[in-house]
Protein backbone atom coordinates (compact mmCIF):
# COMPACT_ATOMS: atom_id res chain seq x y z
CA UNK A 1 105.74 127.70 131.14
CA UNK A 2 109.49 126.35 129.79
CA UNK A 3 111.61 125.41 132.65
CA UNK A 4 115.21 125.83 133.22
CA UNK A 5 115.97 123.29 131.25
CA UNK A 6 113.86 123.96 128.44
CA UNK A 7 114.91 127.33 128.68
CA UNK A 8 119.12 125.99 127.85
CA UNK A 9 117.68 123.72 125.20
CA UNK A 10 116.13 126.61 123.45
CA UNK A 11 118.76 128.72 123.55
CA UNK A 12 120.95 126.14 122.14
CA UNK A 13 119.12 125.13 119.49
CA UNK A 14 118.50 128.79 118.68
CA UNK A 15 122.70 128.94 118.55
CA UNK A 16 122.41 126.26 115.85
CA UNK A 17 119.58 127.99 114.33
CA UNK A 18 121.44 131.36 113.86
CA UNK A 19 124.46 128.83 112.13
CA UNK A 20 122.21 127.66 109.74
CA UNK A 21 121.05 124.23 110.96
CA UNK A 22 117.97 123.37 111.83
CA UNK A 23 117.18 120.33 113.97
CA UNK A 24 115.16 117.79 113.43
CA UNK A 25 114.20 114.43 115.81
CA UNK A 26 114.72 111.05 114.53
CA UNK A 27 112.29 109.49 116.18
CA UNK A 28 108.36 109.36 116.05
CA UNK A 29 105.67 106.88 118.17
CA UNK A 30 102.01 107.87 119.09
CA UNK A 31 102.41 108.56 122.39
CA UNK A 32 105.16 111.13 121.76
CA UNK A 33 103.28 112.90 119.17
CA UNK A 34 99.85 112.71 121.19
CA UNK A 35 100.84 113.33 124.71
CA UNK A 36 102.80 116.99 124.48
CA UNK A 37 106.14 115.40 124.40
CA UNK A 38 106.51 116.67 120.39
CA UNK A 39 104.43 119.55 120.67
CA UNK A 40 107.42 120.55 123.83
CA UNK A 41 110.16 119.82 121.47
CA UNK A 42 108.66 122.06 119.25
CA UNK A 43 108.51 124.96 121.49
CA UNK A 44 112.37 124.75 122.35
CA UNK A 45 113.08 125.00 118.67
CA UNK A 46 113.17 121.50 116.86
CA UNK A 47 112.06 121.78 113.63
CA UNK A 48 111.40 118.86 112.07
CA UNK A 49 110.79 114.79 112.13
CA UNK A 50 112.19 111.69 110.41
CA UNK A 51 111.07 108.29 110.63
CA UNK A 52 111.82 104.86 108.89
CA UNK A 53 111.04 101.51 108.74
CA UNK A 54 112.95 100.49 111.55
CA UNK A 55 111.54 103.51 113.87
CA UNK A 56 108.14 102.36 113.13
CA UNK A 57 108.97 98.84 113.62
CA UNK A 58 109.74 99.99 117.13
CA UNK A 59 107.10 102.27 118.07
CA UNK A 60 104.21 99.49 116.69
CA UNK A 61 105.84 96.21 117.48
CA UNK A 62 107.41 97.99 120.85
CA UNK A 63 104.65 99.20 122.41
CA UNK A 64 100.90 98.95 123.02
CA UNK A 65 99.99 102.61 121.64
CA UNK A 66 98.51 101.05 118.03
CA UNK A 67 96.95 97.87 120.13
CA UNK A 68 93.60 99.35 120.24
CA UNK A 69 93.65 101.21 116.17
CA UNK A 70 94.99 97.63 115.59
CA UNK A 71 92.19 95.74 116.35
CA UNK A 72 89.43 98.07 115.15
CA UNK A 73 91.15 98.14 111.95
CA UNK A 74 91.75 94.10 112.01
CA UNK A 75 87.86 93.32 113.01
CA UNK A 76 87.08 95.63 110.08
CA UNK A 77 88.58 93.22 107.54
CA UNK A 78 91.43 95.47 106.64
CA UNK A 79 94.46 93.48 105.29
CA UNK A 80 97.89 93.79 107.11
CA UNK A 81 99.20 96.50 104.57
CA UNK A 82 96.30 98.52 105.00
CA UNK A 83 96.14 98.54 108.75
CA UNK A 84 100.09 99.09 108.82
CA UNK A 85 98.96 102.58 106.22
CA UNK A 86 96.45 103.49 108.61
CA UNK A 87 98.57 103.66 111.68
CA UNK A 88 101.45 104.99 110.29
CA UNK A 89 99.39 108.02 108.26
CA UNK A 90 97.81 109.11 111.69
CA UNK A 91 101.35 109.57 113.36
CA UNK A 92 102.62 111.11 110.32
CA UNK A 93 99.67 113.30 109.73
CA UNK A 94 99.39 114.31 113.88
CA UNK A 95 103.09 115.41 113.73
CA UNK A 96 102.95 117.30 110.28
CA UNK A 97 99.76 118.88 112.26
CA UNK A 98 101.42 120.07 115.26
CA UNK A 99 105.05 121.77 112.46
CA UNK A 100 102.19 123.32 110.49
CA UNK A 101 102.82 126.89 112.03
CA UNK A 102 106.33 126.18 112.06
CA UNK A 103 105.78 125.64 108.14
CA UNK A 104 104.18 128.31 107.50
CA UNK A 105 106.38 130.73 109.49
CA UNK A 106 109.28 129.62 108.61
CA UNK A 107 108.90 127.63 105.55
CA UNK A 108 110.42 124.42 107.60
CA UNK A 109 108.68 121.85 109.70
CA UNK A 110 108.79 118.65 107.47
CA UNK A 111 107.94 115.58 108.62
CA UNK A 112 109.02 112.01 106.65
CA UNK A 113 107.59 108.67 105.70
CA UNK A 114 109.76 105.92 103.73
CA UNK A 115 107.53 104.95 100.45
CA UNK A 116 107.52 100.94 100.56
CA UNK A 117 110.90 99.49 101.17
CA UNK A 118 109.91 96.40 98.36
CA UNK A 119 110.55 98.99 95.40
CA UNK A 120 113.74 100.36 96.75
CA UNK A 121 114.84 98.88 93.12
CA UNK A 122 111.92 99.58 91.25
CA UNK A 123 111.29 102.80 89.78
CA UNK A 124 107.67 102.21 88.56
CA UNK A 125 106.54 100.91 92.51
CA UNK A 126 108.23 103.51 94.03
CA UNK A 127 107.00 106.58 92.07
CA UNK A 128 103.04 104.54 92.81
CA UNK A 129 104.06 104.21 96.74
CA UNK A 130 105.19 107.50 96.99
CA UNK A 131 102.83 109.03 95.16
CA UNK A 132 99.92 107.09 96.98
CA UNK A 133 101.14 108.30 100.51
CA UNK A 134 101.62 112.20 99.57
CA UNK A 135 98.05 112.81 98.25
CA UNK A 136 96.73 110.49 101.02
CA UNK A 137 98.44 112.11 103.87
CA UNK A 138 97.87 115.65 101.91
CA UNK A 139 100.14 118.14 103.68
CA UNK A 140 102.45 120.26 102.60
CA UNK A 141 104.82 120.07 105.02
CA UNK A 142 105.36 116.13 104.70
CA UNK A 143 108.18 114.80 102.94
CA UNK A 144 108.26 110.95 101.25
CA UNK A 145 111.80 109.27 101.77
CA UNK A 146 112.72 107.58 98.31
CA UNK A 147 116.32 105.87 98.83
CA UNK A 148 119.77 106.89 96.55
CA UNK A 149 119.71 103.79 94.82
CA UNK A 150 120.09 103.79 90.52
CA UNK A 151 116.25 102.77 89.99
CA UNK A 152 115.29 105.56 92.58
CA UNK A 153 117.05 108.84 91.26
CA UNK A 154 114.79 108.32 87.99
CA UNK A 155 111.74 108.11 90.52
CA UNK A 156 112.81 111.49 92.52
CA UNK A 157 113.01 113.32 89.45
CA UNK A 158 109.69 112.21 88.15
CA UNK A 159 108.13 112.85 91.86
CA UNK A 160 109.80 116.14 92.32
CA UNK A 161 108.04 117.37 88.92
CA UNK A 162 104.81 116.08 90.09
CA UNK A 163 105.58 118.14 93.09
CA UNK A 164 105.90 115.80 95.93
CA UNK A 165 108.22 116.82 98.05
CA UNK A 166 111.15 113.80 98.66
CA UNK A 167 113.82 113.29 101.25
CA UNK A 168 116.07 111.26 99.35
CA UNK A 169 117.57 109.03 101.78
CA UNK A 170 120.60 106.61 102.01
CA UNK A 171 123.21 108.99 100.62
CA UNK A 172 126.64 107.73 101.60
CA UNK A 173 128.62 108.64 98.56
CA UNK A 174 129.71 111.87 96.76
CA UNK A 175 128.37 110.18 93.20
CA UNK A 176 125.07 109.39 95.15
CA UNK A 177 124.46 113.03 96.67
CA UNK A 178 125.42 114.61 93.25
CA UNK A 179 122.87 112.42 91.43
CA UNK A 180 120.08 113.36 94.11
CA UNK A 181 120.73 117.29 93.30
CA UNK A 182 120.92 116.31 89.58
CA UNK A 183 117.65 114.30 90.26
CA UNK A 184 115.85 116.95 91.98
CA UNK A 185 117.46 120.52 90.20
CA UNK A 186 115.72 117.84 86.58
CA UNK A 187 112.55 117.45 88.36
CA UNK A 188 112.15 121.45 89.28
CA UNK A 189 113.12 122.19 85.63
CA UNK A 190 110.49 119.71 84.15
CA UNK A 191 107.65 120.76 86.40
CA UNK A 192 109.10 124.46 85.35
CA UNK A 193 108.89 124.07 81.28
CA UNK A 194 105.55 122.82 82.33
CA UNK A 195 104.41 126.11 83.37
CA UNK A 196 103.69 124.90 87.07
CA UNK A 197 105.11 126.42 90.51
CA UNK A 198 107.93 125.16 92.06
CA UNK A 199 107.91 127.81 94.72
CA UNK A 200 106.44 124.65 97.27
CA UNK A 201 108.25 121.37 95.72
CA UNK A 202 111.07 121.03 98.32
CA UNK A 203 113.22 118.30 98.64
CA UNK A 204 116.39 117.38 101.42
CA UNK A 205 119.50 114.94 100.99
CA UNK A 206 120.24 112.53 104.04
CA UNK A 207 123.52 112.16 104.19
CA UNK A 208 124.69 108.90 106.63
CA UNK A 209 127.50 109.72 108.34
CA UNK A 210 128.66 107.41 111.17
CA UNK A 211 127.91 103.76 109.34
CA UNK A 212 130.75 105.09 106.96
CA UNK A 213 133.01 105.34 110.31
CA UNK A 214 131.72 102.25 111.37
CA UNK A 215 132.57 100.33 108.26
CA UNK A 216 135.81 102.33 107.13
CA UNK A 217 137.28 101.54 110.75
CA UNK A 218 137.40 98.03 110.11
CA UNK A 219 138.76 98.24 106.77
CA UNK A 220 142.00 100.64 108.70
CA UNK A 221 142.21 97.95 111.77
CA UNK A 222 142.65 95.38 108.52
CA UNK A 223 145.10 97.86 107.16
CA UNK A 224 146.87 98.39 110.51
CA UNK A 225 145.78 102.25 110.89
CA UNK A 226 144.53 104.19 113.13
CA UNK A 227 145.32 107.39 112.93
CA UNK A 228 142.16 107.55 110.40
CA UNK A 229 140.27 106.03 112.82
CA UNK A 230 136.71 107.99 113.31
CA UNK A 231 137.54 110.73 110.55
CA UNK A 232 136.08 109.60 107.40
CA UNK A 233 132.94 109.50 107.92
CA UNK A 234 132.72 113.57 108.63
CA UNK A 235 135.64 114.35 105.85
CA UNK A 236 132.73 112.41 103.54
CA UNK A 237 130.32 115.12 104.54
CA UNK A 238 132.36 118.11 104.36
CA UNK A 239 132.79 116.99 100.82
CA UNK A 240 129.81 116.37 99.72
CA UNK A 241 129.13 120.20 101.49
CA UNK A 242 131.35 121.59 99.65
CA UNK A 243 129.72 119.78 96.47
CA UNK A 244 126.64 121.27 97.61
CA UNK A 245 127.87 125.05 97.74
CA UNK A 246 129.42 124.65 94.31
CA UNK A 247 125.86 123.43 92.88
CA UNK A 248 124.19 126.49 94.29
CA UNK A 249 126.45 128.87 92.56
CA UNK A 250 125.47 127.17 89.36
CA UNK A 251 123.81 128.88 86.73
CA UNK A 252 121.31 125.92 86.19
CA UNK A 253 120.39 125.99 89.72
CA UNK A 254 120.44 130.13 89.58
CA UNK A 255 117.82 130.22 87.13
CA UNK A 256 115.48 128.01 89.30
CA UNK A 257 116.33 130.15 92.88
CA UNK A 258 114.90 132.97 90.27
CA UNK A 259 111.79 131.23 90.12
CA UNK A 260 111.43 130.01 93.93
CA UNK A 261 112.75 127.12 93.88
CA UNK A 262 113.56 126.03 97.54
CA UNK A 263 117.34 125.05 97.88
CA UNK A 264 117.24 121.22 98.60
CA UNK A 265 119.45 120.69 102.08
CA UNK A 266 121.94 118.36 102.48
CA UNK A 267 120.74 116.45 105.90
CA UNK A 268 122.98 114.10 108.22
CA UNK A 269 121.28 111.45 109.19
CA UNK A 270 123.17 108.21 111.09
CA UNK A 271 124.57 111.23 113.78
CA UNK A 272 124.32 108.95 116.65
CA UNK A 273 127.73 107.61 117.37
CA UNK A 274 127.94 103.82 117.13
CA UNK A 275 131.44 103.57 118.60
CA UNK A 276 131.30 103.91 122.59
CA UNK A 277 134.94 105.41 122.20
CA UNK A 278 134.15 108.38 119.74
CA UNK A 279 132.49 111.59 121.43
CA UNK A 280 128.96 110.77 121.48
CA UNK A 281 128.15 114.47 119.94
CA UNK A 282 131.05 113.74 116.95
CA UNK A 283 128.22 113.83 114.37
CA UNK A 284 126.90 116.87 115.42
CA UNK A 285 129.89 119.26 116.59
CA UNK A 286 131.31 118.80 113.25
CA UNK A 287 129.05 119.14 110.72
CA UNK A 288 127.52 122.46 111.46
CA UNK A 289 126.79 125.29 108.75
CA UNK A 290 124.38 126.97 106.46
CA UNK A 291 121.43 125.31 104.43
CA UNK A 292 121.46 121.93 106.65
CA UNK A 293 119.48 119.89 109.05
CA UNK A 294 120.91 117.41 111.12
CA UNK A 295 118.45 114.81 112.33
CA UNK A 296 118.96 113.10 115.64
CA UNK A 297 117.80 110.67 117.69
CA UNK A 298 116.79 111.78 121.53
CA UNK A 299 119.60 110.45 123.15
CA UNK A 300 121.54 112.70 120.77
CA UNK A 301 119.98 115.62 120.75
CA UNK A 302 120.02 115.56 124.48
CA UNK A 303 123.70 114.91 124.64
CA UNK A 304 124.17 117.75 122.43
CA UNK A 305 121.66 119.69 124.34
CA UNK A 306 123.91 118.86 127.39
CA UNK A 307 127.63 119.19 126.39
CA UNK A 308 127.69 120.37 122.73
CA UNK A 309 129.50 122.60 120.85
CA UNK A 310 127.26 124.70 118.34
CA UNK A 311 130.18 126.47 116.70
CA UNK A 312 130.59 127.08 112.27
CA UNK A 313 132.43 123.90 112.28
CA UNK A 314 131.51 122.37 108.31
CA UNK A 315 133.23 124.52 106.02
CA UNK A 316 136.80 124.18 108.11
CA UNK A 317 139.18 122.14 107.38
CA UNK A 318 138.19 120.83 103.67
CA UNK A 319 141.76 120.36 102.42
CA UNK A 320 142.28 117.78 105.21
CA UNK A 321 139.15 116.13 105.10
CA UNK A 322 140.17 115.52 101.14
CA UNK A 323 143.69 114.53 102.18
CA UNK A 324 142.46 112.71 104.69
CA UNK A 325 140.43 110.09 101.59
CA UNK A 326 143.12 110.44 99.78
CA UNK A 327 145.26 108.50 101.85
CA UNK A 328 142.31 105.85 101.84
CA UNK A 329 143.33 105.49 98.44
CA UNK A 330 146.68 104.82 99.22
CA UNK A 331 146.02 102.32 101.93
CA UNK A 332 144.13 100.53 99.13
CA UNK A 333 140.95 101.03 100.88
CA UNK A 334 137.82 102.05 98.60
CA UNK A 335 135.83 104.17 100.05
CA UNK A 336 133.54 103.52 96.60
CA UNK A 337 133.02 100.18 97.59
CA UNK A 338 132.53 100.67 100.83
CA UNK A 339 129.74 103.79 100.56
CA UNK A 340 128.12 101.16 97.85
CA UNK A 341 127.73 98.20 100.25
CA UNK A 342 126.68 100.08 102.77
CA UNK A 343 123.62 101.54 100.82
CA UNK A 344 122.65 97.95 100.17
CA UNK A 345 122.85 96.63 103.63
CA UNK A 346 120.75 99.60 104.54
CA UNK A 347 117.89 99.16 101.75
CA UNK A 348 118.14 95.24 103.26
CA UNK A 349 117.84 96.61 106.52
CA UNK A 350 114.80 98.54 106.15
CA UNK A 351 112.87 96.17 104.05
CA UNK A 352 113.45 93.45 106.92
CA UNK A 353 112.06 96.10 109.33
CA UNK A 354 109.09 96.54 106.90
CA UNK A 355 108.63 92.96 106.70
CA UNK A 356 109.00 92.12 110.19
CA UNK A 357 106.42 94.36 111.21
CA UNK A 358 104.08 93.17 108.43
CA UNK A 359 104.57 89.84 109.99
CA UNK A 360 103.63 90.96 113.53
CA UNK A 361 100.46 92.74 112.29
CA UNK A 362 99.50 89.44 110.33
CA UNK A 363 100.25 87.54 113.25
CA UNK A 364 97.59 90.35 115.63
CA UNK A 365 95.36 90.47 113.01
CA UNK A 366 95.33 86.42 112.80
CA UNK A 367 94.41 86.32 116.54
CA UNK A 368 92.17 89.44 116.85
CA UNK A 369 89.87 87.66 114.40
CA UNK A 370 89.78 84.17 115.35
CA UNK A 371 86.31 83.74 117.28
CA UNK A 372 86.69 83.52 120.89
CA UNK A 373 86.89 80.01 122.57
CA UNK A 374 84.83 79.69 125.73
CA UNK A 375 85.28 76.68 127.72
C-alpha cells in the first residue's frame, strides 16, 4: 500500500507527467534495484534510469553488494573487464526488467549503460562496445550512452541505423545537440532506405546543465559580474529547446514521424545543483516542458519531491535567455570554449572512473585468487 508520502510523490510526478516530462533517477546499485527500493520508485511514477561510469564506480567500489558475484566470477578465471561486464549487465538488465511494463505501456522506461569510456574518441571501438552491450543485454527498453564528441556523432548515426537505441550523452553546446539530432534523424533515414522499421530505434539527448553554471561563474567572478551569476547554464537549455522544437517541425524529420519514428528527447542531465547558494531544485523548476526527461539524482528528486515547483516553465522567457549569452559575448567570455572544455574534462572524468574501478577489481581479483596461507 503507498503511504502518505508516496501518495505526494506520485501526485507530483504525475504534475510533471501531464507537462510533458518524465522523470528518470540518476542513480543505480544492486541493492536498490533488488531490494524494492526501484521497483517503489516505479510505482510513484519515475520512469526511467541513468547510470555512468562514475555511478558504477560507486555502487561496486562503495559497497559490498558485487563482493560475492565478484569472487565467483574471479575464481572462475574471468579477466577484470569481463567480471566488471558481468556485474554491470545484471544491474542493467534487473532494472530494464522491473520498466518493462512501463515500456510497453507507455513506450518509456529506458534504462542506460555508457559503452567503454577508452573509445570516447574512437569511432570504430565505440560502435564494437556499444554494439557488444545492446545484443548482450537484449532489451528493448535499454539505451547505450555514446558521448557528443566529433569521433562519436559518426558512431550514433551508424548505431541508430543498426537500431540500437543511444542516449547520446555529454551535450553542453548548441553545435553539439544539433549534431546529435543530425546524427540520429541520418541514422533513422539510413535504416529507413533500407527498408527496416524504425518504429522501435529511439534515441534521447543529455543535455548538462549545471557544470556550464559551474564553469561560466568563474569566468563572470574573473570578469567582475554577477548579475549572470547562475543563469547560463538554463538560458543554454532553453536554447537548445527551442532548437529542438524547430527540428520537429522540419520536413526531414516530418517524413520520419510518418513512418514511426520516435521523437528523440532532449534530457537534462547534471540537475543537481553544485553551488550551495543556488536553489537546490534550479535545474528542475526551470526546465520543464513537452518531449523531455530530466534525470536526477535522489537527493534531487526528493528535494523536488519536497518543495518543487512543477509549473510549464521551458518555453518562457527565450528572448532573455538569448540576451542573456549575448552579453557573454560582450564580456568576452566564450561560452564555445567553455561548453568544449567542459565535454573533455567530462570524457576524462569518466574514463578515470572506468579505470579506477578496473583497478579495484584487478586488485580483488589479485587477492581472491592467491591460494590461502595457513600458518
Amino acid at each position: 500500500m503507498i503511504g502518505e508520502k508516496g501518495a505526494a510523490a506520485m501526485a507530483t510526478i504525475r504534475q510533471l507527467s501531464d507537462l510533458g516530462q518524465a522523470v528518470w533517477l540518476d542513480y543505480i546499485r544492486r541493492s536498490f534495484v533488488r531490494d524494492g527500493e526501484l521497483q517503489r520508485w516505479i510505482g510513484e511514477g519515475v520512469r526511467g534510469v541513468t547510470s555512468n561510469p562514475t555511478i558504477l564506480e560507486k555502487a561496486i567500489d562503495g559497497s559490498n553488494d558485487y563482493d560475492g558475484q565478484l569472487e565467483s566470477l574471479a575464481r572462475g578465471g574471468k579477466p577484470p573487464d569481463e567480471i566488471y561486464e558481468e556485474m554491470v549487465a545484471d544491474d542493467i538488465a534487473g532494472a530494464a526488467d522491473l520498466f518493462r511494463p512501463v515500456y510497453e505501456r507507455e513506450g518509456d522506461g529506458f534504462v542506460s549503460l555508457e559503452a567503454s569510456p577508452a573509445f570516447a574518441h574512437d569511432t570504430e571501438g565505440t560502435v564494437t562496445s556499444a554494439r557488444h552491450l545492446f545484443s548482450k543485454l537484449s532489451r528493448p527498453n535499454v539505451f547505450i550512452k555514446v558521448p557528443a564528441t566529433r569521433e562519436g556523432f559518426p558512431a550514433i548515426e551508424r548505431l541508430i541505423s543498426e537500431g540500437v537505441n543511444v542516449n547520446i550523452t555529454l551535450i553542453f553546446s548548441l553545435a553539439q545537440y544539433e549534431a546529435s539530432a543530425e546524427a540520429y534523424i541520418a541514422g533513422l533515414e539510413k535504416r529507413l532506405a533500407e527498408g527496416k522499421h524504425i518504429s522501435y530505434v529511439a534515441s534521447v539527448a543529455s543535455f548538462f546543465v549545471s557544470r556550464v553554471d559551474t564553469a561560466v561563474d568563474k569566468a563572470l567572478e574573473k570578469a567582475g559580474n554577477s548579475d549572470l551569476r547562475g543563469t547560463i547554464a538554463v538560458a543554454n537549455a532553453k536554447l537548445a529547446y527551442a532548437r529542438f522544437k524547430e527540428i520537429l517541425s522540419g520536413a526531414r524529420w516530418e517524413k520520419l514521424a510518418a513512418s514511426g519514428a520516435k521523437v528523440q528527447r532532449p534530457l537534462w542531465a547534471s540537475t543537481s545543483a553544485k553551488n550551495p547558494g543556488y536553489r537546490d531544485t534550479l535545474y528542475v523548476d526551470e526546465l520543464i516542458g513537452p518531449h523531455t526527461v530530466n534525470t536526477l539524482p535522489p537527493a534531487t528528486l526528493e528535494a523536488f519531491l519536497d518543495h518543487g515547483t512543477a509549473a510549464p516553465t521551458l518555453e518562457t522567457g527565450v528572448g532573455e535567455a538569448r540576451a542573456r549569452i549575448g552579453r557573454l559575448a560582450e564580456l568576452g567570455i566564450s561560452l564555445d570554449e567553455i561548453t568544449e572544455e567542459l565535454t573533455v574534462q567530462g570524457v576524462e572524468l569518466f574514463a578515470k572512473s572506468f579505470e579506477t574501478l578496473m583497478a579495484s577489481i584487478a586488485e580483488k581479483r589479485r587477492r581472491l585468487r592467491e591460494p590461502s596461507r595457513i600458518g
